[in-house]
Protein backbone atom coordinates (compact mmCIF):
# COMPACT_ATOMS: atom_id res chain seq x y z
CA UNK A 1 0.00 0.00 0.00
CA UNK A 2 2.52 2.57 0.44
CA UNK A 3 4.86 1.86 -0.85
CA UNK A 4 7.61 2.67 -3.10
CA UNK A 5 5.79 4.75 -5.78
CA UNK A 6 5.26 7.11 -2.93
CA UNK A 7 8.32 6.38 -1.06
CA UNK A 8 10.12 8.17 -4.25
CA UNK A 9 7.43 10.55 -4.77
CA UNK A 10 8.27 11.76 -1.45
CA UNK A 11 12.04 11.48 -2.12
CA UNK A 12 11.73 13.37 -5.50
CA UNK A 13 10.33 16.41 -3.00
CA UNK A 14 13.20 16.26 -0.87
CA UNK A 15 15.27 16.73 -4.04
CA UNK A 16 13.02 18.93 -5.21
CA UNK A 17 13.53 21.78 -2.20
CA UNK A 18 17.40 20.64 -1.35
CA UNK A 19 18.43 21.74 -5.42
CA UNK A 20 16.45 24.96 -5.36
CA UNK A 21 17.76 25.95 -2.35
CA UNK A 22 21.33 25.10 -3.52
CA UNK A 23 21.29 27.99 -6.46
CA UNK A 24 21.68 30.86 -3.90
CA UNK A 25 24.00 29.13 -1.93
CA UNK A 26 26.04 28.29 -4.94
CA UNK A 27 26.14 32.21 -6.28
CA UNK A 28 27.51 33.39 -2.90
CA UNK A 29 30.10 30.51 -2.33
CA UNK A 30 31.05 31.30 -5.94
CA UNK A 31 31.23 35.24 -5.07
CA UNK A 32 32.15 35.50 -1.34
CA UNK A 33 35.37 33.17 -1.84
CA UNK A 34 38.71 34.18 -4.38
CA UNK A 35 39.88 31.37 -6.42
CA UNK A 36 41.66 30.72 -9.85
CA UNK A 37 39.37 32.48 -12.60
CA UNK A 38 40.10 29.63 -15.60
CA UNK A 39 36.49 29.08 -17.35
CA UNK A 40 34.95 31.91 -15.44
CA UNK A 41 33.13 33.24 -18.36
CA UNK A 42 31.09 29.63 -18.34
CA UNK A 43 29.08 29.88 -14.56
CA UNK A 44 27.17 32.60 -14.83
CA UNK A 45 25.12 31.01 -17.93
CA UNK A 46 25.24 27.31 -15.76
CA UNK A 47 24.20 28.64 -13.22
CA UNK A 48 21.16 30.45 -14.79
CA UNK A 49 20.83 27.10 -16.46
CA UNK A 50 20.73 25.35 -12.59
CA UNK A 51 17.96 27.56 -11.41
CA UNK A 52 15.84 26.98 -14.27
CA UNK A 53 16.46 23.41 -13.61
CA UNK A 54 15.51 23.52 -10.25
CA UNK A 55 12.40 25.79 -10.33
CA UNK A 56 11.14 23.36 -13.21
CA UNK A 57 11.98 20.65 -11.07
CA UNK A 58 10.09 21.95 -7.88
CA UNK A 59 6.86 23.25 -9.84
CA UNK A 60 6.54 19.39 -11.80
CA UNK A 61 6.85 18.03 -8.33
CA UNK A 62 3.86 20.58 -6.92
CA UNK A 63 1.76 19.65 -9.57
CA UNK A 64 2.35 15.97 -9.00
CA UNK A 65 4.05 15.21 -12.39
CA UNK A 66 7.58 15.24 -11.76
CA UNK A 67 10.23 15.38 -14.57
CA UNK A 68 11.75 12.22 -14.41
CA UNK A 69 12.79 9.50 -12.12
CA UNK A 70 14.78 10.50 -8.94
CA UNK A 71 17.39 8.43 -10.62
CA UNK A 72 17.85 9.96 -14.15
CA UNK A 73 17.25 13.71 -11.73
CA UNK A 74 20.38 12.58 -9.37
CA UNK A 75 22.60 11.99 -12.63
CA UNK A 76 21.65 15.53 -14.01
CA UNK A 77 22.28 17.01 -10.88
CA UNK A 78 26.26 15.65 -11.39
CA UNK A 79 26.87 16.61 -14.23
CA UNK A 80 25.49 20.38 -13.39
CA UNK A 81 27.93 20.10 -10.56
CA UNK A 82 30.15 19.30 -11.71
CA UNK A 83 30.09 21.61 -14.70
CA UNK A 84 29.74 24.81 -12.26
CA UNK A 85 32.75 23.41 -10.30
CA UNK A 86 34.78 23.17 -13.25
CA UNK A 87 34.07 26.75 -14.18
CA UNK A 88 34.34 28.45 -10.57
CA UNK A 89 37.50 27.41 -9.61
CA UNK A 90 37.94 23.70 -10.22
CA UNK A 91 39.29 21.69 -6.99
CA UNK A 92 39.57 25.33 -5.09
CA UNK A 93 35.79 25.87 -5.94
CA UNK A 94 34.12 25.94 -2.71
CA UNK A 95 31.43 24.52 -4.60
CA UNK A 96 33.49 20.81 -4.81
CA UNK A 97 31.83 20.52 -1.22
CA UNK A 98 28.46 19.69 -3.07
CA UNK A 99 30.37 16.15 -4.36
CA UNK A 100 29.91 14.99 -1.03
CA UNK A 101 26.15 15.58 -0.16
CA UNK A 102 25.52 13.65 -3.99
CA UNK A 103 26.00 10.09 -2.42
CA UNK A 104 23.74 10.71 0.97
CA UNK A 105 21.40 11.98 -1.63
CA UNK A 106 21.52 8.85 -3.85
CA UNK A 107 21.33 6.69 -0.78
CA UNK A 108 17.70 7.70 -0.27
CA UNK A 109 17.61 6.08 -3.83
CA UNK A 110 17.03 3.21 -2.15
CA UNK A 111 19.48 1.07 -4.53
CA UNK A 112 23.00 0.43 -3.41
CA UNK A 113 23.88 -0.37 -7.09
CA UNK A 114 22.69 3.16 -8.20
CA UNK A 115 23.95 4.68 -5.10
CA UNK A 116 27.82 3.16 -5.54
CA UNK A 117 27.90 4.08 -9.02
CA UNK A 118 26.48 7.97 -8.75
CA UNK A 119 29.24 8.22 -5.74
CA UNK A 120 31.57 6.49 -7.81
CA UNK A 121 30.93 9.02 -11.14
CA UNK A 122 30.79 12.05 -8.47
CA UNK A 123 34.51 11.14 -7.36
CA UNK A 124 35.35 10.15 -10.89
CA UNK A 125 33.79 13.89 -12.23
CA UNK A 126 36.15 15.38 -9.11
CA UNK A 127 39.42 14.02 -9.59
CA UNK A 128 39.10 14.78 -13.37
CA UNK A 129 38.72 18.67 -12.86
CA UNK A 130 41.16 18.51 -10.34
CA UNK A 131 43.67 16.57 -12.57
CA UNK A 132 42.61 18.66 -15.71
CA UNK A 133 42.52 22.12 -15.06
CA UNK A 134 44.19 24.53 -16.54
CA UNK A 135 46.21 25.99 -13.02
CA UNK A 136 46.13 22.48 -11.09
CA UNK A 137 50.05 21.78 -12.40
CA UNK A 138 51.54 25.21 -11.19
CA UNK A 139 49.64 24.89 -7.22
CA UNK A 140 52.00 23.58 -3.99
CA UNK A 141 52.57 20.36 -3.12
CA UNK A 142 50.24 20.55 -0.04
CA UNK A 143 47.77 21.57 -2.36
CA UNK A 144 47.76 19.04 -4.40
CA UNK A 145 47.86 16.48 -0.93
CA UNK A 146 44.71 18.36 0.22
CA UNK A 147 43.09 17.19 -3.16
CA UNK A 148 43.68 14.08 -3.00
CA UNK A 149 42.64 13.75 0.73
CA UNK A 150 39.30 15.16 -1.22
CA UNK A 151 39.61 12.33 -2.73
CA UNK A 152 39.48 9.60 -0.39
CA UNK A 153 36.97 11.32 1.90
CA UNK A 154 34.69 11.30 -1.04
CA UNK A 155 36.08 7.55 -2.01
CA UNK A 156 34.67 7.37 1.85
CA UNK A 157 31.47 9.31 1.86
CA UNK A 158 30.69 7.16 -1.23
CA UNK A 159 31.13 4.05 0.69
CA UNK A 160 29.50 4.67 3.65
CA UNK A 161 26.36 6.11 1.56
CA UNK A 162 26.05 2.49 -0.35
CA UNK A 163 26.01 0.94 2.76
CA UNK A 164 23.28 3.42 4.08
CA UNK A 165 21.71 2.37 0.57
CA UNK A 166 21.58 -1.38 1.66
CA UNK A 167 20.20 -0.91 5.08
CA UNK A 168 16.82 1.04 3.99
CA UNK A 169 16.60 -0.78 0.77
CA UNK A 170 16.37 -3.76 3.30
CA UNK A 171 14.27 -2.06 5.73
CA UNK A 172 12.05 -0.59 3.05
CA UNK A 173 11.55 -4.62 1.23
CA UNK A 174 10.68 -5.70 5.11
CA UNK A 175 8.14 -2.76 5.18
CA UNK A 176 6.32 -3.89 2.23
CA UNK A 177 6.34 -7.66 3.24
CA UNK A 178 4.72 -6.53 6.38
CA UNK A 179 2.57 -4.66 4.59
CA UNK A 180 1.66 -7.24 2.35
CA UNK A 181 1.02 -9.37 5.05
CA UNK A 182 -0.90 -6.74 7.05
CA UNK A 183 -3.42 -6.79 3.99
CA UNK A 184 -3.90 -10.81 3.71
CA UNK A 185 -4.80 -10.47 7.23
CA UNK A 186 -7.12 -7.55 6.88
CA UNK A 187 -8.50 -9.64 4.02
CA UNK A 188 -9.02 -12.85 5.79
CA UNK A 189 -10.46 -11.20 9.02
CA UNK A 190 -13.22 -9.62 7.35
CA UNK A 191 -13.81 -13.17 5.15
CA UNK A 192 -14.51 -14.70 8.13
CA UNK A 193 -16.33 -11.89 9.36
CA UNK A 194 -18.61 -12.27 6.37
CA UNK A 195 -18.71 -15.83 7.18
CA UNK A 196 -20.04 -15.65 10.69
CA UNK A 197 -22.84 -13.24 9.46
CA UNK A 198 -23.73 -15.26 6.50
CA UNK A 199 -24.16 -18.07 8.92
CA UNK A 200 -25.93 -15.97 11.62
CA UNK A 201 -28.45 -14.52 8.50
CA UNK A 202 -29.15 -18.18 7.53
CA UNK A 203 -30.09 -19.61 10.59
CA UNK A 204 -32.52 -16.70 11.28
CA UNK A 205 -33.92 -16.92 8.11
CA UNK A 206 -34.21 -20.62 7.70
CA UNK A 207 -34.88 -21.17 11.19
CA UNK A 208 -36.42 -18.71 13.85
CA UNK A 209 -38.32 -16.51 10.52
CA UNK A 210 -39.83 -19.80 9.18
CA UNK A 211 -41.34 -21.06 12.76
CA UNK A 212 -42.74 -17.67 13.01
CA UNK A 213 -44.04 -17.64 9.64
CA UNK A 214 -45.48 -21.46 10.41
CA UNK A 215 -47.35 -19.99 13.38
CA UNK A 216 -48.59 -17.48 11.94
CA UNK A 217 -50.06 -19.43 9.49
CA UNK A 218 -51.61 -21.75 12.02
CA UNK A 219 -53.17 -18.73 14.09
CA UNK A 220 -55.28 -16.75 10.91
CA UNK A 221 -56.86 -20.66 10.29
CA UNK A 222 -57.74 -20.74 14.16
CA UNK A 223 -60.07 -17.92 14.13
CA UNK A 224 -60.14 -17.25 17.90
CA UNK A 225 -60.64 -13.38 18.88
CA UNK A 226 -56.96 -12.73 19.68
CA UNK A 227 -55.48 -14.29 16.61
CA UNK A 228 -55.49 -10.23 14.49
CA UNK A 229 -53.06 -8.99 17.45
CA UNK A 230 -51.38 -12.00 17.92
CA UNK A 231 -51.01 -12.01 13.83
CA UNK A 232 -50.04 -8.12 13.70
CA UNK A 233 -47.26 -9.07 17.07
CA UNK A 234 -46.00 -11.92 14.58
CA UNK A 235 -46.05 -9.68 11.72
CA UNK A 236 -43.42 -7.61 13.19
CA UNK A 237 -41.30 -9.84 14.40
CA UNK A 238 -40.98 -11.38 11.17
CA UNK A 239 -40.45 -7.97 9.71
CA UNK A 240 -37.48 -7.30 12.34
CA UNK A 241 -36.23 -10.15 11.89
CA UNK A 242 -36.04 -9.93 7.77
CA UNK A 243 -34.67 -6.66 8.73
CA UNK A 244 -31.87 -8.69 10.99
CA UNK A 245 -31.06 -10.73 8.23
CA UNK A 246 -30.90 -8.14 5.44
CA UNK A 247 -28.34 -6.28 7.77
CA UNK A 248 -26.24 -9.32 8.78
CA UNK A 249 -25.64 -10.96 4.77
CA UNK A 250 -27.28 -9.50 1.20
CA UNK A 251 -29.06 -12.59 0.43
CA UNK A 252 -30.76 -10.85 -1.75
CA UNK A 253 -27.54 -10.04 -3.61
CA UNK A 254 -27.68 -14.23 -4.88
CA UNK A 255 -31.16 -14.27 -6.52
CA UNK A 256 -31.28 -10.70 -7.71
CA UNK A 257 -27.83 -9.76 -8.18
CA UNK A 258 -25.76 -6.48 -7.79
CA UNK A 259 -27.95 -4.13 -9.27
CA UNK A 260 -31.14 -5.56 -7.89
CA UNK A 261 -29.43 -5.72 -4.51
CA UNK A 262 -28.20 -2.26 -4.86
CA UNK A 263 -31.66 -0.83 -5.68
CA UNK A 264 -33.19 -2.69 -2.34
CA UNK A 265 -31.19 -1.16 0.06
CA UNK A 266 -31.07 2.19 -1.13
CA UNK A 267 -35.08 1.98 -1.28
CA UNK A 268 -35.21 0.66 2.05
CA UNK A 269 -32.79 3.47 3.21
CA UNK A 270 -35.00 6.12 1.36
CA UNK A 271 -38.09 5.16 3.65
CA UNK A 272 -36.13 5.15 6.59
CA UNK A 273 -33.92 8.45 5.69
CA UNK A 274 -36.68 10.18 4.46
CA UNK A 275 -34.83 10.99 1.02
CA UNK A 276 -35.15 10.41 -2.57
CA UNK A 277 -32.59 7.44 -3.40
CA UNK A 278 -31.38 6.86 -7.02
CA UNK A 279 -28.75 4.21 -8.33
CA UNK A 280 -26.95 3.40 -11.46
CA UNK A 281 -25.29 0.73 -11.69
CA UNK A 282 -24.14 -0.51 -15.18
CA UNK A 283 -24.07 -4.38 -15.76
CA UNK A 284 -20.58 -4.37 -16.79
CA UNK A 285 -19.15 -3.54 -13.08
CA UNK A 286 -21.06 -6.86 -11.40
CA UNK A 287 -19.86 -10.20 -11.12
CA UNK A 288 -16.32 -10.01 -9.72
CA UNK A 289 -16.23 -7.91 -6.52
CA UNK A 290 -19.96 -7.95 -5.68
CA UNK A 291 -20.15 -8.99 -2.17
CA UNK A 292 -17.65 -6.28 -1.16
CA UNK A 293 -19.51 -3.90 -3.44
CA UNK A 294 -22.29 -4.65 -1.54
CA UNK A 295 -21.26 -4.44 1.72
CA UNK A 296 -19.52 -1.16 1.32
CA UNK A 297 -22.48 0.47 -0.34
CA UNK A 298 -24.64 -0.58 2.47
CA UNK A 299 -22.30 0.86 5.10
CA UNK A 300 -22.38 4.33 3.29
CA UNK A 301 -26.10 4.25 2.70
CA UNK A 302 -26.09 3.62 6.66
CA UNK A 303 -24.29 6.02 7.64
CA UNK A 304 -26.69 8.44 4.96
CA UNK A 305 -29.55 7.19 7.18
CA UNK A 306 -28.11 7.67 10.42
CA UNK A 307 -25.76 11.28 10.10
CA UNK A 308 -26.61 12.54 6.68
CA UNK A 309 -30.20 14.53 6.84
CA UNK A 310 -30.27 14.12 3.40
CA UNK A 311 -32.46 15.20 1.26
CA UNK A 312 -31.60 13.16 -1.63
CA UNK A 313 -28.63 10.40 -2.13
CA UNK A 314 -27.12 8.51 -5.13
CA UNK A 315 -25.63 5.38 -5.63
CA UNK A 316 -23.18 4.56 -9.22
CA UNK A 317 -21.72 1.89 -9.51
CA UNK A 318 -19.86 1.18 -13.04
CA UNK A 319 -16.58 0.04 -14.81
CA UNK A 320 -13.72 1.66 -16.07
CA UNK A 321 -10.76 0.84 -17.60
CA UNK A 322 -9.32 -1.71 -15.30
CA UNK A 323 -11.32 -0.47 -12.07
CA UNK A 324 -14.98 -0.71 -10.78
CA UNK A 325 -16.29 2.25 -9.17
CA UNK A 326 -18.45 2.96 -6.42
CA UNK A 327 -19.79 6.37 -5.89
CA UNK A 328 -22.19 7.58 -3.22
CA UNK A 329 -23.11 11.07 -2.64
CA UNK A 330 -25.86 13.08 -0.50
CA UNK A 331 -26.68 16.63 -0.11
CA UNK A 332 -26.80 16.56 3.56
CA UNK A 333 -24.69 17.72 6.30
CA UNK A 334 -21.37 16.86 5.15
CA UNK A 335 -18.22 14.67 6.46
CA UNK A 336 -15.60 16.05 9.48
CA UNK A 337 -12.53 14.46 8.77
CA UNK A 338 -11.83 14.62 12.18
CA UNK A 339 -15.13 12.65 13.91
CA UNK A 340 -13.98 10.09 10.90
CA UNK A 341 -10.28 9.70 12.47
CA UNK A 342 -11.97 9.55 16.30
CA UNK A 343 -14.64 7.12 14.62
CA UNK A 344 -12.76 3.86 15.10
CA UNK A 345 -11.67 4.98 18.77
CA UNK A 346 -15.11 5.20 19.91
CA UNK A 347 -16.15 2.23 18.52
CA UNK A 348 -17.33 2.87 14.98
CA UNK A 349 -15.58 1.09 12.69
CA UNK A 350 -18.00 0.76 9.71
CA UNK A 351 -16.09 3.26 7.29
CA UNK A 352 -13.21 2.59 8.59
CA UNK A 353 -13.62 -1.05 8.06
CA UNK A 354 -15.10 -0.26 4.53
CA UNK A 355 -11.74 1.49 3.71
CA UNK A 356 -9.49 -0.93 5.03
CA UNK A 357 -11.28 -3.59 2.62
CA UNK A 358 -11.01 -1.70 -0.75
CA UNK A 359 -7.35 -0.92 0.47
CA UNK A 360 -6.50 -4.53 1.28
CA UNK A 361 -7.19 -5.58 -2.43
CA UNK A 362 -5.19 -2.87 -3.53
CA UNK A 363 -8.28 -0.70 -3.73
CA UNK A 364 -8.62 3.54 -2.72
CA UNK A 365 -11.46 4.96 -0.52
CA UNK A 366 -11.57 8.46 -0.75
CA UNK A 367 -14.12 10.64 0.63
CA UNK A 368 -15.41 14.46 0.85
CA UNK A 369 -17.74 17.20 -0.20
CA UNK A 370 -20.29 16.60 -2.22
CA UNK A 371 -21.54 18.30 -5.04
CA UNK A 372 -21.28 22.36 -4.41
CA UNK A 373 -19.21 21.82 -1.58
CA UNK A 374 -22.32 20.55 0.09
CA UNK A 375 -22.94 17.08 1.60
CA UNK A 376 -21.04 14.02 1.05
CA UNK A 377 -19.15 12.11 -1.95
CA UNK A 378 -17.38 8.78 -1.45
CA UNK A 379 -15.32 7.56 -4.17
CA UNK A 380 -14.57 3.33 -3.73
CA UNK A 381 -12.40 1.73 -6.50
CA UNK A 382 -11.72 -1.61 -6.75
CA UNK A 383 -8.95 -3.59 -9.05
CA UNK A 384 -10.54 -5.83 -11.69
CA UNK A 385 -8.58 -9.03 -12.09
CA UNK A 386 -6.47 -9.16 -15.32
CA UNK A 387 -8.37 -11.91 -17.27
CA UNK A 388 -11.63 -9.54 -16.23
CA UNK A 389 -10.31 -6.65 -17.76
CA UNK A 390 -9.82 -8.14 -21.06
CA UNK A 391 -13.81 -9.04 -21.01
């Protein structure tokens, strides 16, 4: 569920606000500090050429489309580097510092391989400036010792970052095992929830709703005085207890199907709610995740009974591309987020446990206003299995 799509989303952010802050940092270290003045002519245009970069960079990642992997982004950021220490003073650049942040930066990568090999081209990058430029062959001797010490602490840094690499890479493949496991267990809990009510529903319904039915058969042929109020006493205990069995397991959902099921609960919820109650649901979304379908459209339409003070409430169900969707929305009150969070805590776990079943198949449940900013929308989608998408 998390997992690494959003791990690196959040990465690419990090990268996102650490390079744009680096461009005014980079123009005073450049300005504040003398050095040899070979290619000088070259960083102003770089680092115009950086900034753009890295405001481009930060407004993709705002909007959510970022401009390419973290991976391909970390090897840019070398080479611009590298190309602005070259051209502000080569290995007296105050800038060469920036070498040694670029393999703690690719160890959040999460790939030792990448990680060891944009450490090793950062040292690589450094020691060919150094070696190359145009005034390194005329500097002291302890100069050219401090470089190379440069050297081997970024030789070090490098090191120490793949191993840094290996450790969350590990960590983060433990995290989604858990995860993985956390959802087969979500998954399996509330199967045999669903078991336990499908038994409960048929033993009231096969058992205790057909006595009463029985004797209430065998009072209205009696014909004594008391049989009407006996009768009408019977006649609502059967109702109560259809109404039991309706709200422990949709049998209904077997004979009539998805869409027949759909439309019974939402009239029955009208008539209780006091609201108009339409649903859509296109034939094309039933058959493979009914049941859960069900049961989360029956929570919402619930909760619409019970908080909502709707005035009118809509059910769609239908299917897209590779997803079904479930979409319920109300014009009354609204959501707090907040009472939803504290839900659980107090003992409500409906939506909660709605959620936590569309998420367990690898599903989103997302909720919020409703139409006009009014009321209540809940968006449910559901994976279709591969050989049902090709149907």
């Amino acid at each position: 569920m998390t997992s690494r799509p959003r791990l690196m989303s959040r990465q690419s952010g990090a990268f996102a606000v650490i390079r744009l802050a680096a461009v005014p940092v980079f123009l005073l270290a450049e300005r504040l500090v003398e050095h040899p003045e070979a290619n000088q002519a070259l960083f102003t245009p770089l680092l115009a050429l950086a900034a753009l970069y890295a405001v481009a960079a930060m407004v993709s990642e705002v909007c959510g489309r970022p401009l390419s992997t973290p991976a391909v982004l970390v090897a840019v950021d070398i080479v611009l580097i590298a190309a602005l220490v070259a051209t502000s003073g080569g290995p007296f650049s105050q800038l060469r510092y920036a070498f040694f942040l670029l393999p703690l930066g690719a160890a959040l990568l999460v790939s030792p391989r990448l990680t060891a090999a944009f450490s090793a081209a950062g040292l690589s990058l450094y020691a060919l400036i150094a070696v190359t430029y145009p005034e390194f062959a005329q500097v002291p001797r302890d100069a050219v010792g401090f470089e190379i010490t440069q050297i081997l602490f970024l030789a070090w840094t490098g090191s120490a970052a793949s191993v840094l690499s290996a450790i969350l890479a590990r960590r983060t493949r433990e995290v989604s095992e858990l995860l993985a496991v956390r959802g087969r267990l979500v998954a399996q809990a509330l199967d045999a929830e669903d078991q336990a009510r499908r038994l409960l529903a048929t033993s009231l319904h096969d058992h205790a709703l057909q006595n009463l039915l029985a004797a209430r058969h065998l009072l209205a042929s009696e014909g004594r005085d008391n049989a009407a109020l006996i009768g009408e006493g019977l006649d609502r205990g059967i109702s109560q207890i259809r109404e039991a069995v309706f709200d422990l397991h949709p049998y209904l959902l077997e004979p009539v199907g998805l869409r027949g099921a759909i439309h019974a609960i939402a009239a029955r919820a009208g008539d209780r709610g006091g609201f108009d109650a339409s649903v859509e649901v296109e034939a094309a979304a039933s058959g493979v995740h009914d049941q859960l379908l069900f049961a989360i459209a029956r929570e919402l339409v619930a909760n619409c009974v019970k908080h909502a003070h709707a005035t009118s409430m809509s059910i769609s169900i239908r299917r897209l591309a590779d997803t079904v969707e479930l979409i319920v929305v109300d014009d009354g009150v609204g959501i707090d987020s907040s009472e939803v969070e504290r839900a659980p805590l107090n003992g409500h776990i409906g939506l909660a446990s709605s959620a936590e079943r569309a998420v367990a198949i690898g599903g989103t449940f997302e909720y919020g206003a409703g139409t006009d900013g009014r009321g209540t929308r809940v968006r449910v989608c559901l994976p279709m299995p591969a050989r049902s998408r090709a149907a």
